[in-house]
N, C-alpha and C. Protein backbone atom coordinates (compact mmCIF):
# COMPACT_ATOMS: atom_id res chain seq x y z
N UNK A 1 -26.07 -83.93 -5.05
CA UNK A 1 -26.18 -84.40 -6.41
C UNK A 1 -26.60 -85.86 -6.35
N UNK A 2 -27.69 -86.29 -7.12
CA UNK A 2 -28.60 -87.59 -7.07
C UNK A 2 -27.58 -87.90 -8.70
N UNK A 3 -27.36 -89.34 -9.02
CA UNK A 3 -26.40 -89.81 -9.96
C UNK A 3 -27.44 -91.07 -10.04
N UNK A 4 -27.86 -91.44 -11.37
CA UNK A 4 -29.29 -92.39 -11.11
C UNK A 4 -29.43 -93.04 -12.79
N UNK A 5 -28.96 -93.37 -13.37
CA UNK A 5 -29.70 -94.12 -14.64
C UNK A 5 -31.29 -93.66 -14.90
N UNK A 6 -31.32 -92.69 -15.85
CA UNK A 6 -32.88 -92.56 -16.73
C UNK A 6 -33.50 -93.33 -17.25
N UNK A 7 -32.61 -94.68 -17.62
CA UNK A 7 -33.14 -95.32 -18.26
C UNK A 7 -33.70 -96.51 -16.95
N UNK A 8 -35.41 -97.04 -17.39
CA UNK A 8 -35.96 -97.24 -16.07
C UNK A 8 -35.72 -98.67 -16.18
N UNK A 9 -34.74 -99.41 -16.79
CA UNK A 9 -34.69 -101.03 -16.95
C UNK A 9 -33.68 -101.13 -15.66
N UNK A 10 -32.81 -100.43 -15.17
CA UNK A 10 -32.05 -100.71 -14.11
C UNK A 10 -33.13 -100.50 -12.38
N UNK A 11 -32.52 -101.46 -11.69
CA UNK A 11 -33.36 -101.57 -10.75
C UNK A 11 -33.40 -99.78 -9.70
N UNK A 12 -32.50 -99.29 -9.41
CA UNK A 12 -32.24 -98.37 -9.04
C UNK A 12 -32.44 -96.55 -10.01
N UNK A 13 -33.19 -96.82 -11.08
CA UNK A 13 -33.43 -95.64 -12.10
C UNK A 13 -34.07 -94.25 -11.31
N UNK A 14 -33.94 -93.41 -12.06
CA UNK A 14 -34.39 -92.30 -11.34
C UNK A 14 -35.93 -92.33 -10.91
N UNK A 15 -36.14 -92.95 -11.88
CA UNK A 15 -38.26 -92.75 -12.06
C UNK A 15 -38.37 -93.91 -10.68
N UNK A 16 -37.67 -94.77 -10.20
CA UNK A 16 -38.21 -95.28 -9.45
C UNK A 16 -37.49 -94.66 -7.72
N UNK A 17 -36.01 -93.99 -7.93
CA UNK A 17 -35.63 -93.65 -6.83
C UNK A 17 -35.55 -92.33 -6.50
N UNK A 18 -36.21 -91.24 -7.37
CA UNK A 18 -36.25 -90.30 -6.78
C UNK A 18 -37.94 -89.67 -6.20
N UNK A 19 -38.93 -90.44 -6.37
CA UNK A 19 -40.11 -90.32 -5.26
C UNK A 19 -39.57 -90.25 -3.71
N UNK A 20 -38.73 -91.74 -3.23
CA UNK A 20 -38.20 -91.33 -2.05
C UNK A 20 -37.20 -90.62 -1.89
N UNK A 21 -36.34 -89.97 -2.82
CA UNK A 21 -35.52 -88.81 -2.23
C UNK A 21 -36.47 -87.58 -1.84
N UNK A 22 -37.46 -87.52 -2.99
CA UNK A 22 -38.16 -85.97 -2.78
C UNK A 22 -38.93 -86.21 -1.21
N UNK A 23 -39.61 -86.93 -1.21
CA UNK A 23 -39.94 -87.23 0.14
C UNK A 23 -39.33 -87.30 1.28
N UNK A 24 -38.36 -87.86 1.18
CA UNK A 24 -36.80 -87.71 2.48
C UNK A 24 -37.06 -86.20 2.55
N UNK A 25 -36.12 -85.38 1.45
CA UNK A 25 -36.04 -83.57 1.23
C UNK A 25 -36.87 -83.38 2.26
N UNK A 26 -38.34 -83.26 1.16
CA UNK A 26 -39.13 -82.89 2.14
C UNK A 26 -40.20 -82.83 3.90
N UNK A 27 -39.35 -84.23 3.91
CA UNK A 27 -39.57 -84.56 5.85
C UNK A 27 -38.22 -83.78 6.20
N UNK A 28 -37.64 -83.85 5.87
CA UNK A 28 -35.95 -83.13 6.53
C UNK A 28 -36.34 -81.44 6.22
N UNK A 29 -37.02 -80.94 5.41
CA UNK A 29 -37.11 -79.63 5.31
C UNK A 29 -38.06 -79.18 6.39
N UNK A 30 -38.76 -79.78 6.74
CA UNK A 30 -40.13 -80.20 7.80
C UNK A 30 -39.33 -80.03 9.16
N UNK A 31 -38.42 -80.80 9.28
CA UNK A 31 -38.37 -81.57 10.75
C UNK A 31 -37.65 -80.35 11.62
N UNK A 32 -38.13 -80.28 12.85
CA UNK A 32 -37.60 -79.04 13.60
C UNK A 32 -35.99 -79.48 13.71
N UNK A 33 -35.62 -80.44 13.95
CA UNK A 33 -33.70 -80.40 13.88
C UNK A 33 -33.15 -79.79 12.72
N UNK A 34 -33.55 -79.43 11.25
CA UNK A 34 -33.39 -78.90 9.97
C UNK A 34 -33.76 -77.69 9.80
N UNK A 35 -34.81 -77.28 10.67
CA UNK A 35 -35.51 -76.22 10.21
C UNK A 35 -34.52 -74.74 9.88
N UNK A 36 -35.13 -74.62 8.20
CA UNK A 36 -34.07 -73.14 8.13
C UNK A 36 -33.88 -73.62 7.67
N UNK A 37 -32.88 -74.91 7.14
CA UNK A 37 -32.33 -75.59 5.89
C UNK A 37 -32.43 -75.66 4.59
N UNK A 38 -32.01 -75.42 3.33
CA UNK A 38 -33.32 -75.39 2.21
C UNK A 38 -32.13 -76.77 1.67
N UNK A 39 -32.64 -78.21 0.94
CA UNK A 39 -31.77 -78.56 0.52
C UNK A 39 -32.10 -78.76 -0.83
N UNK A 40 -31.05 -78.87 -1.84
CA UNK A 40 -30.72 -78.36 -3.11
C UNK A 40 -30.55 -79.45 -3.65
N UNK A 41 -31.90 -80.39 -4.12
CA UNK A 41 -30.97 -81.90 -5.21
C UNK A 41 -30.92 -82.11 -6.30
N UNK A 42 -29.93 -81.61 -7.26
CA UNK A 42 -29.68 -81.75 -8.60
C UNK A 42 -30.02 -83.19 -8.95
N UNK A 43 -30.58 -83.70 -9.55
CA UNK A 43 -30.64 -85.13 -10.24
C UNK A 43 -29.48 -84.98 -12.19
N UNK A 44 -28.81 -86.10 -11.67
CA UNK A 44 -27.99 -85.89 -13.19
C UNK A 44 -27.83 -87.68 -13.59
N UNK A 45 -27.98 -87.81 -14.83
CA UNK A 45 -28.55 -89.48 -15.63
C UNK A 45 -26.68 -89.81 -15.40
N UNK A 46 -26.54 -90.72 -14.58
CA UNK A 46 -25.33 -91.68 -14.59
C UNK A 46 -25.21 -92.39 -16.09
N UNK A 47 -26.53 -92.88 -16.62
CA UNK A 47 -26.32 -93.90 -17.36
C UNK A 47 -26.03 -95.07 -17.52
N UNK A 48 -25.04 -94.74 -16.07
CA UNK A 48 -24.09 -96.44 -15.52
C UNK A 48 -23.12 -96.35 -16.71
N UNK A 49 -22.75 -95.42 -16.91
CA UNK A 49 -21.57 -94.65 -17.59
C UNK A 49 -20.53 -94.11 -17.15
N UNK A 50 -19.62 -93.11 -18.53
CA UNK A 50 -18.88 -92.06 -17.92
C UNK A 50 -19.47 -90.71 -18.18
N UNK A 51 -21.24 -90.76 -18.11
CA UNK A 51 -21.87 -89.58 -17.64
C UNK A 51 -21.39 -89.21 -16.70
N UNK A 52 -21.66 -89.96 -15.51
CA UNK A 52 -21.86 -89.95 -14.65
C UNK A 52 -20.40 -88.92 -13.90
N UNK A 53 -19.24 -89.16 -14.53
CA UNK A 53 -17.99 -88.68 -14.04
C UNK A 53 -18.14 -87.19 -14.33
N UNK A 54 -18.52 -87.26 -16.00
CA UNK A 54 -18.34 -85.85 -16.58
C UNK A 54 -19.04 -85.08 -16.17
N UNK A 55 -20.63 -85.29 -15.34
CA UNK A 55 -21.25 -84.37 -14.53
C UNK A 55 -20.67 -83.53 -13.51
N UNK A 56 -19.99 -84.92 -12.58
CA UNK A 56 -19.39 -84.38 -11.38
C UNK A 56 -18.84 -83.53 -12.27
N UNK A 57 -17.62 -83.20 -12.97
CA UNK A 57 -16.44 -83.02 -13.03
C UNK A 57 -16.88 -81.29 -13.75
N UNK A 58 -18.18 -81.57 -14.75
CA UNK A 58 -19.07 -80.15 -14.80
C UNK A 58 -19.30 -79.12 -13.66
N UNK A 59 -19.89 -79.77 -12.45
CA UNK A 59 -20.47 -79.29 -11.43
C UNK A 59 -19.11 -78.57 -10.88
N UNK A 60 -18.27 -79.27 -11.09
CA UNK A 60 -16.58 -78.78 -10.30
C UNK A 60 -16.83 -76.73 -10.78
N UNK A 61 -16.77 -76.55 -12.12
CA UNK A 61 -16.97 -75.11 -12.60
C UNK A 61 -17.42 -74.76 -11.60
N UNK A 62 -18.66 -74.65 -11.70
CA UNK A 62 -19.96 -73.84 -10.27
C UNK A 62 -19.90 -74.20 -9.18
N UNK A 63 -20.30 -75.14 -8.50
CA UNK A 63 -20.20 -75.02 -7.59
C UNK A 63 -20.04 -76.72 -7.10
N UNK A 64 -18.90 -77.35 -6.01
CA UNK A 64 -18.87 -78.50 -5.94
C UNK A 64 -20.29 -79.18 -5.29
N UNK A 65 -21.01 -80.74 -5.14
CA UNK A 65 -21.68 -80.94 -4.62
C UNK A 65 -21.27 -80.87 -3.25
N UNK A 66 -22.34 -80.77 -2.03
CA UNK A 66 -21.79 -81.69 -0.62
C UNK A 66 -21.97 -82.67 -0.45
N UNK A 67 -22.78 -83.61 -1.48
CA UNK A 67 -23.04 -84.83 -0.83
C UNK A 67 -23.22 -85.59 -2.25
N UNK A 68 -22.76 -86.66 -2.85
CA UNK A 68 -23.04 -87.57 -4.45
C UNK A 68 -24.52 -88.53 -3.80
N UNK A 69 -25.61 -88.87 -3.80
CA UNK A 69 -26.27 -90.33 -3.86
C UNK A 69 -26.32 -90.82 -4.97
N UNK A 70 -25.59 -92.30 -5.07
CA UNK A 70 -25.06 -93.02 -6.54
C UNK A 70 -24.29 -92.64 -6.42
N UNK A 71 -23.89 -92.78 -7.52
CA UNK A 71 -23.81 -94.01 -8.79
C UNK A 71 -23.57 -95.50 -8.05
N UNK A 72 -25.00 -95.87 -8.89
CA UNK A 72 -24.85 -98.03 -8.49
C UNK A 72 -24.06 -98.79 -9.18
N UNK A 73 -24.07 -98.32 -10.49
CA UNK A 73 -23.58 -99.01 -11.27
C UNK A 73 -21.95 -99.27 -10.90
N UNK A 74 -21.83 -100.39 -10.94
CA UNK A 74 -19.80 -101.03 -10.27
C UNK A 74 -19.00 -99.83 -11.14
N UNK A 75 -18.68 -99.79 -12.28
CA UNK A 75 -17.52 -98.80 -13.56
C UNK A 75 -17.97 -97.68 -13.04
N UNK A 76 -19.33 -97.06 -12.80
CA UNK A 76 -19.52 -95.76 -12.75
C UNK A 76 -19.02 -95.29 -11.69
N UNK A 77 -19.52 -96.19 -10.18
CA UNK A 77 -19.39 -95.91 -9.18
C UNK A 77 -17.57 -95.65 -9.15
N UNK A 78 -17.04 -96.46 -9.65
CA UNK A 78 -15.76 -96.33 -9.28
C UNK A 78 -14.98 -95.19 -9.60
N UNK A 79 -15.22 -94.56 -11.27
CA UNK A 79 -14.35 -93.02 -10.95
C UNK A 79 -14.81 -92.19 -10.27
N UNK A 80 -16.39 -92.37 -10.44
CA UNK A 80 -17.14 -91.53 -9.43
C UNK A 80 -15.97 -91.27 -7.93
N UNK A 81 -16.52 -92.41 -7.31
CA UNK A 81 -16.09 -92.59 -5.57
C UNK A 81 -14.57 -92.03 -6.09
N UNK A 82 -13.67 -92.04 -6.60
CA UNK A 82 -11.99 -91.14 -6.96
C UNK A 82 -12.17 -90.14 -6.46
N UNK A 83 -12.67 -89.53 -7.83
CA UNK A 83 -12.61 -87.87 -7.88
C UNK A 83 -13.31 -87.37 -6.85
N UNK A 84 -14.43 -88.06 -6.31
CA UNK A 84 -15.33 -87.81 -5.11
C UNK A 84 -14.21 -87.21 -3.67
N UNK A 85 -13.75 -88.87 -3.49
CA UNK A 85 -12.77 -88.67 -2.15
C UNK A 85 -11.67 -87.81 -2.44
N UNK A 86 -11.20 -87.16 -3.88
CA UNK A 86 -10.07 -86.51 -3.67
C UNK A 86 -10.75 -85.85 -3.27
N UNK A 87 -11.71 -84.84 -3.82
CA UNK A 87 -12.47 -83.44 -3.69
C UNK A 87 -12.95 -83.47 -2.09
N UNK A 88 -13.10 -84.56 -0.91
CA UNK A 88 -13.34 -84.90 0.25
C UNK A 88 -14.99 -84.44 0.01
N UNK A 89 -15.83 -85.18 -1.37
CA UNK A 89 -17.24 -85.01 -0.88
C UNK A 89 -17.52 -86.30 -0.57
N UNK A 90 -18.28 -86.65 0.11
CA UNK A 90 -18.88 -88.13 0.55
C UNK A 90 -19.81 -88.34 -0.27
N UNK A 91 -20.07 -90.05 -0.30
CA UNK A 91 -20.53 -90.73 -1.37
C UNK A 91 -21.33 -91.83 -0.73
N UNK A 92 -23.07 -91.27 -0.96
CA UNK A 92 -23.85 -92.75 -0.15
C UNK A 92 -24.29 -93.47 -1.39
N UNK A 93 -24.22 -94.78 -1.63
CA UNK A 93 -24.61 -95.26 -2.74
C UNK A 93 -25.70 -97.37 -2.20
N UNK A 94 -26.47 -97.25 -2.95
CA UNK A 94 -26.92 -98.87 -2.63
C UNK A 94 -25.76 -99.84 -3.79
N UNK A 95 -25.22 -99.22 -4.26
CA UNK A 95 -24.20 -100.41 -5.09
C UNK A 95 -22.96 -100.02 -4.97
N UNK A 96 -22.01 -100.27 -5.51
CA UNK A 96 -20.34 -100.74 -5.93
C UNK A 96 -20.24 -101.53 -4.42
N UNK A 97 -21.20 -102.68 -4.82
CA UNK A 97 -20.65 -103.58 -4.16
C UNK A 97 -19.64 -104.91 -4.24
N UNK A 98 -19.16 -104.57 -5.12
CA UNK A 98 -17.58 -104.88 -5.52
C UNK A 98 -16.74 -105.42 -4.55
N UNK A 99 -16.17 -106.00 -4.83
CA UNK A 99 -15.02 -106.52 -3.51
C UNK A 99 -14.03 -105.16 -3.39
N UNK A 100 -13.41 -105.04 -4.60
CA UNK A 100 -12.84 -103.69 -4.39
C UNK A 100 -13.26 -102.47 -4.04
N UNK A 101 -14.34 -102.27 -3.25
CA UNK A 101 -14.73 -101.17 -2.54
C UNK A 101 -14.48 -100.86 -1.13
N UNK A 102 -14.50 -102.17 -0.80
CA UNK A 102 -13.79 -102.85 0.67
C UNK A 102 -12.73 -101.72 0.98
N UNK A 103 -12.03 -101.83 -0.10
CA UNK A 103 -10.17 -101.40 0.53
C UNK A 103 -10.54 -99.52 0.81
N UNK A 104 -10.61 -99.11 1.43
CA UNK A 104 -11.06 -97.91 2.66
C UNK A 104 -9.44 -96.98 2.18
N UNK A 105 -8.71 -97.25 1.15
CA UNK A 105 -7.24 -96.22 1.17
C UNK A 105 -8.19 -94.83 0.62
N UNK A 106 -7.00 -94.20 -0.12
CA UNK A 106 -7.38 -92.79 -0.54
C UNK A 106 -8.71 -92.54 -1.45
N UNK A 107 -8.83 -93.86 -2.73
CA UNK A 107 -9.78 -93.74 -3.83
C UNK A 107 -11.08 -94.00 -3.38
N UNK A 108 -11.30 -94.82 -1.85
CA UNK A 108 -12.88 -94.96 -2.03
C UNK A 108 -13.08 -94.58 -0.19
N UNK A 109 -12.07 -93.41 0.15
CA UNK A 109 -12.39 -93.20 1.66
C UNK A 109 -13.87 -92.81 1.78
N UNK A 110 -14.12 -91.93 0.76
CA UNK A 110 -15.63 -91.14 0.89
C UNK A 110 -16.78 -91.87 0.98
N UNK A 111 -16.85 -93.31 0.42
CA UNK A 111 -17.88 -94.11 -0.20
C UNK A 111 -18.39 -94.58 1.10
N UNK A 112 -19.92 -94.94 1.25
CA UNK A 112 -20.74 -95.47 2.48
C UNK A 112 -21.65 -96.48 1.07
N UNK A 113 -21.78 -97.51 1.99
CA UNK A 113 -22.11 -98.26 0.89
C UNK A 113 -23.48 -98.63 2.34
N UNK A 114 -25.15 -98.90 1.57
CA UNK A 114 -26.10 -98.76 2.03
C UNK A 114 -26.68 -100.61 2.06
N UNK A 115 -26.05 -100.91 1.20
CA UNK A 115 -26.57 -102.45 0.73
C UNK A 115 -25.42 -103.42 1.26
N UNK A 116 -26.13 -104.70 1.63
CA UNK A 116 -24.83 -106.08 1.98
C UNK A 116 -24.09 -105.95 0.70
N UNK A 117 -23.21 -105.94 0.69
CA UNK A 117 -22.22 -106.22 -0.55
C UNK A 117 -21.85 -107.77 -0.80
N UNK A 118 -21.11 -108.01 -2.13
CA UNK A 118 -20.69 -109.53 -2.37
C UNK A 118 -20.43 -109.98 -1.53
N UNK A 119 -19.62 -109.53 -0.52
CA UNK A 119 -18.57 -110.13 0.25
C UNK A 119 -19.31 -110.75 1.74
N UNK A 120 -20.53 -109.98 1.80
CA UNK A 120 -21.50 -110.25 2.85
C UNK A 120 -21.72 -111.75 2.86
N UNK A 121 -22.75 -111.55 1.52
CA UNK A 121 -23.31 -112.95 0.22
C UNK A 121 -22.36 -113.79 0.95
N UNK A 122 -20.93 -113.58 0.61
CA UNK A 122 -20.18 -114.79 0.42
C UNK A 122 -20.01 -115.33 1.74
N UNK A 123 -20.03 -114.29 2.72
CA UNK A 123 -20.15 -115.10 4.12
C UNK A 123 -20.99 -116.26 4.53
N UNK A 124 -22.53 -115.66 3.53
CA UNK A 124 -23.32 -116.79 4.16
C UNK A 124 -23.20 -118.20 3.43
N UNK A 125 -22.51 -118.13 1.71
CA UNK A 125 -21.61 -119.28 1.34
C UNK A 125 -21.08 -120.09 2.45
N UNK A 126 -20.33 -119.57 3.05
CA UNK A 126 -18.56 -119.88 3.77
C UNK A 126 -19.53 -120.20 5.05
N UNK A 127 -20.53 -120.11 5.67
CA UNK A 127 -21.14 -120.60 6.89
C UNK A 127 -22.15 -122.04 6.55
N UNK A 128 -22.34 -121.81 5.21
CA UNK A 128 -22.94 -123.17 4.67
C UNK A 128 -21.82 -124.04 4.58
N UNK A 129 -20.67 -123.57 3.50
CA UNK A 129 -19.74 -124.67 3.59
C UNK A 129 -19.18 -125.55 5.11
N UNK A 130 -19.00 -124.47 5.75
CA UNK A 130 -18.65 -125.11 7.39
C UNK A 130 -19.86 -125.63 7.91
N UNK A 131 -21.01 -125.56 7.59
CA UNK A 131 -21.81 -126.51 8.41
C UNK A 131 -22.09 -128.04 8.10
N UNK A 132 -21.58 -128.07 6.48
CA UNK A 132 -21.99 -129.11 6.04
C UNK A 132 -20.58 -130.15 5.67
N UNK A 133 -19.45 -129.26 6.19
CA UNK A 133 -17.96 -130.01 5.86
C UNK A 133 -18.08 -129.48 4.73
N UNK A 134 -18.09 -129.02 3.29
CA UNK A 134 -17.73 -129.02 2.18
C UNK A 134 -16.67 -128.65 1.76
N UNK A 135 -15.49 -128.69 0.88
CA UNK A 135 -14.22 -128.30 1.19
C UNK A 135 -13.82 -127.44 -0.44
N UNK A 136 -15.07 -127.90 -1.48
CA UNK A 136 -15.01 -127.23 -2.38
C UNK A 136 -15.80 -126.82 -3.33
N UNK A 137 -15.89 -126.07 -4.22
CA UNK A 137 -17.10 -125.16 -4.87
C UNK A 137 -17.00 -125.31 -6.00
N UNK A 138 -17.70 -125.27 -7.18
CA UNK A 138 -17.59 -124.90 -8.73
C UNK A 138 -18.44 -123.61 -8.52
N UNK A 139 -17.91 -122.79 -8.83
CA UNK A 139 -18.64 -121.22 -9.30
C UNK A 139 -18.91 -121.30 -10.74
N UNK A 140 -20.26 -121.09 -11.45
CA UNK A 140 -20.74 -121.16 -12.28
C UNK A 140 -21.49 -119.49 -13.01
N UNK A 141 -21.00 -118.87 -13.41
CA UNK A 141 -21.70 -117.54 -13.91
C UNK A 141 -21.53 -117.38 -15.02
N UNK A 142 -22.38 -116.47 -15.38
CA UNK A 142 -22.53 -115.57 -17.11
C UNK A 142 -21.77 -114.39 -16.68
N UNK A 143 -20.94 -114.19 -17.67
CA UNK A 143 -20.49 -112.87 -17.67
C UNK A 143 -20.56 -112.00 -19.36
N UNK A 144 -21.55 -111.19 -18.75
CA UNK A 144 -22.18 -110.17 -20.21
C UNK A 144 -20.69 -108.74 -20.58
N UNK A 145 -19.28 -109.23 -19.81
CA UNK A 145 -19.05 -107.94 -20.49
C UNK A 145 -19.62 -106.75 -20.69
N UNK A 146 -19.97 -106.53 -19.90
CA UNK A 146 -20.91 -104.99 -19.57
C UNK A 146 -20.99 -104.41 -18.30
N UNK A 147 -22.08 -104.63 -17.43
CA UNK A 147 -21.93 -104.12 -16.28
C UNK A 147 -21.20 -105.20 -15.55
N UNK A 148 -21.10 -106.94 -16.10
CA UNK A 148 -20.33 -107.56 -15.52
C UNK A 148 -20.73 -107.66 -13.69
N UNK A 149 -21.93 -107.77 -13.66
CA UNK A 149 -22.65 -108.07 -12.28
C UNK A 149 -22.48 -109.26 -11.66
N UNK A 150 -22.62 -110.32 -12.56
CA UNK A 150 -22.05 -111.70 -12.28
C UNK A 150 -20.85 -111.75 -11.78
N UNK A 151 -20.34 -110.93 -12.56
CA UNK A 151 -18.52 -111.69 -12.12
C UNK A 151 -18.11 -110.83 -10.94
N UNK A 152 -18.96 -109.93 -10.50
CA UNK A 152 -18.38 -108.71 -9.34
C UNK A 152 -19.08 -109.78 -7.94
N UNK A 153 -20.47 -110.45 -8.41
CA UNK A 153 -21.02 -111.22 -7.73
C UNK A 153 -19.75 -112.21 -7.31
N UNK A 154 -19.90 -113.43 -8.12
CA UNK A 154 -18.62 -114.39 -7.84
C UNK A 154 -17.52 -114.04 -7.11
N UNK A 155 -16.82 -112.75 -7.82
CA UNK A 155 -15.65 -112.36 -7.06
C UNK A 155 -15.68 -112.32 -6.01
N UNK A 156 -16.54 -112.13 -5.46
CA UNK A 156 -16.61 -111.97 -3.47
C UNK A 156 -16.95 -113.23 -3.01
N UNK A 157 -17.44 -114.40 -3.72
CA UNK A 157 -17.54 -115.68 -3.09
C UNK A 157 -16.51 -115.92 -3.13
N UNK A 158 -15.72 -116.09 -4.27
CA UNK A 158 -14.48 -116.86 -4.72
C UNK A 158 -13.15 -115.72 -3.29
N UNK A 159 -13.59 -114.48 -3.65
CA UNK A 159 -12.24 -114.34 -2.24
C UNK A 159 -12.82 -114.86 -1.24
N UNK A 160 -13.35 -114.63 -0.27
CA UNK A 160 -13.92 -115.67 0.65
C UNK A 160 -13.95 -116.94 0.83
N UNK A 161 -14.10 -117.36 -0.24
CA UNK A 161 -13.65 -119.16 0.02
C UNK A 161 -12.33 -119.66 -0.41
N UNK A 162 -11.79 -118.78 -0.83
CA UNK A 162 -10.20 -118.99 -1.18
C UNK A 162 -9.65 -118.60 0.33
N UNK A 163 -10.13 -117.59 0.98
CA UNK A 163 -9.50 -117.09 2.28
C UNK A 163 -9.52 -117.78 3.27
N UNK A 164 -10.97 -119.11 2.95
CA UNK A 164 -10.46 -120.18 4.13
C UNK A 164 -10.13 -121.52 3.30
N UNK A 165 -9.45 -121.46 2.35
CA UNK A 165 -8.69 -122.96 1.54
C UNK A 165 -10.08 -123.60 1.26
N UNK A 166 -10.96 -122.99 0.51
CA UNK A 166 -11.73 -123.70 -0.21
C UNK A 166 -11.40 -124.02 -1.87
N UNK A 167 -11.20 -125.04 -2.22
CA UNK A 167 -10.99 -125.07 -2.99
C UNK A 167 -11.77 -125.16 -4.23
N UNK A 168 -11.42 -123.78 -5.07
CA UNK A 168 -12.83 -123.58 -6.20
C UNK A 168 -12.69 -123.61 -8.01
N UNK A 169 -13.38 -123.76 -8.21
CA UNK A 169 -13.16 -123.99 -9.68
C UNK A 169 -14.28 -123.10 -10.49
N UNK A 170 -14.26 -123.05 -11.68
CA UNK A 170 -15.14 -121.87 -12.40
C UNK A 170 -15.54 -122.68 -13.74
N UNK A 171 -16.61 -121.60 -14.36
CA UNK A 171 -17.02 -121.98 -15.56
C UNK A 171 -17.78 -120.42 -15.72
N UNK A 172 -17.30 -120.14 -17.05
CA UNK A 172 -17.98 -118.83 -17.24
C UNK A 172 -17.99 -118.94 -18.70
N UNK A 173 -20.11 -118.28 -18.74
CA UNK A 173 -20.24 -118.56 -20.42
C UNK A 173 -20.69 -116.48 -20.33
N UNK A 174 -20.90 -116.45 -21.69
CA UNK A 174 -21.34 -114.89 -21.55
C UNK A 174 -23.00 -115.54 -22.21
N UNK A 175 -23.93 -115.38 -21.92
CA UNK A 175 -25.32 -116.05 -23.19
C UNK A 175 -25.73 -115.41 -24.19
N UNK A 176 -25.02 -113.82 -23.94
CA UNK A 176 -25.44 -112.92 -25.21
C UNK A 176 -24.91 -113.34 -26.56
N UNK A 177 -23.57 -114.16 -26.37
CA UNK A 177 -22.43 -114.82 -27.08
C UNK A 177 -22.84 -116.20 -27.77
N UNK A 178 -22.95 -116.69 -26.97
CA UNK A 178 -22.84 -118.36 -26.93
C UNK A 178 -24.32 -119.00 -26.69
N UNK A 179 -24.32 -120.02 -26.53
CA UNK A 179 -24.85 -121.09 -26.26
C UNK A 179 -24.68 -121.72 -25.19
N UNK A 180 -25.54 -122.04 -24.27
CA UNK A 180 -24.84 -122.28 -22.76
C UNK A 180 -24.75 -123.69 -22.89
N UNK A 181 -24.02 -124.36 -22.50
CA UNK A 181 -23.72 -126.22 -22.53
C UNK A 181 -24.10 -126.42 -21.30
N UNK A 182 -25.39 -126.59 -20.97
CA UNK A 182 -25.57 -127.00 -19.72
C UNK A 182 -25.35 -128.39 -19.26
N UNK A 183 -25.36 -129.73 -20.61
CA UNK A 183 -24.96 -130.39 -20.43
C UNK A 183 -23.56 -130.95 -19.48
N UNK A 184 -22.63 -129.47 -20.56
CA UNK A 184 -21.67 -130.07 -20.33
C UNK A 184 -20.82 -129.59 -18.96
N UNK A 185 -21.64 -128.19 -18.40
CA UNK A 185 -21.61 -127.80 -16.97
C UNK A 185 -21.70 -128.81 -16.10
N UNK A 186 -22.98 -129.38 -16.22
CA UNK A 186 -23.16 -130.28 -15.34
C UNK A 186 -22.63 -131.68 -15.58
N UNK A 187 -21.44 -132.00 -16.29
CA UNK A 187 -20.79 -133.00 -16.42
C UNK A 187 -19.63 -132.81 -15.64
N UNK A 188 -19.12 -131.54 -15.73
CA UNK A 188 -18.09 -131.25 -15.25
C UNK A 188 -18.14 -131.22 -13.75
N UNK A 189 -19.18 -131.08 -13.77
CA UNK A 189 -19.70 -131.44 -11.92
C UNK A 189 -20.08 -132.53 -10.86
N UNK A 190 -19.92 -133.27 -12.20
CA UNK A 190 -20.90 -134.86 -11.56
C UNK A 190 -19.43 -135.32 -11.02
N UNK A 191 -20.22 -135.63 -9.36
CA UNK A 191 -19.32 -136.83 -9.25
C UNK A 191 -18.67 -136.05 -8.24
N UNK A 192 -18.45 -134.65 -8.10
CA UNK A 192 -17.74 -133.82 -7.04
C UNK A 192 -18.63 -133.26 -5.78
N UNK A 193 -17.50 -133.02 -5.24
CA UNK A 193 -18.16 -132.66 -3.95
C UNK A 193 -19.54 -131.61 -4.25
């Protein structure tokens, strides 16, 4: 089961990621280690929703998947990867790269995550800070209340540099909302490390 946003404004949408699934299929239907194989890929619209759950949870009737690719989206991915690992189907996805995907217990044993995640990102933060002495950060993001990409972003800098006593500070505007004070961002900054 392919789990993919229809709608083609997300970077990962079906119209753009299922050319290379059909193509994968069909080299793997090809390749003499497969041969005999027929494989079966339902495509179903995540939305970056709770489509995305109620499909699986459809498919449960007939017949379970063996394998989820997706859901990217962070909310989707997450009941997804649940119900996934109870049911013990595995879950390859390029997103929920979330800090909370990390933790490997019962809810996200199934999940293989294909992409560096935040927490990667934040390493190469935390190797800048040590090269240059820096001892502390202002994290600066938009957070849209929605898919909330920014703040899943940040979150993995901010654990990471909290984990070696960096000491960090924040500012978070949403822009769909507000008015961004860039002024006054960058006032709040002058003058610090």
């Amino acid at each position: 089961m392919v789990m993919l946003p229809r709608n083609n404004t997300y970077l990962f949408s079906y119209q753009r990621v299922s050319p290379a699934i059909e193509y994968a299929k069909k080299k793997l239907g090809s390749a003499e280690l497969f041969a005999g194989l027929k494989f079966n890929v339902e495509y179903e619209n995540s939305a970056c929703g709770m489509e995305a759950l109620y499909a699986l949870v459809d498919k449960q009737r007939d017949k379970r998947p063996d394998l989820i690719l997706g859901p990217v989206c962070e909310y989707t991915a997450a009941s997804v990867v649940r119900v996934a690992s109870h049911w013990n189907i595995p879950v390859i996805t390029a997103g929920a790269l979330a800090t909370g995907f990390s933790v490997k217990t019962t809810e996200y044993s199934h999940l293989t995550r294909i992409a560096p995640t935040y927490l990667k990102m934040a390493e190469t933060f935390l190797a800048m800070f040590g090269r240059f002495g820096w001892r502390t950060a202002s994290l600066i993001y938009d957070d849209d209340k929605d898919q909330r990409n920014c703040y899943f972003t940040i979150e993995g800098v901010y654990t990471v540099l909290s984990e070696y006593h960096i000491v960090t500070d924040y500012a978070v505007f949403n822009s769909n909302e507000e008015r961004v004070d860039v002024d006054g961002i960058i006032a709040s900054v002058y003058g610090s490390e």
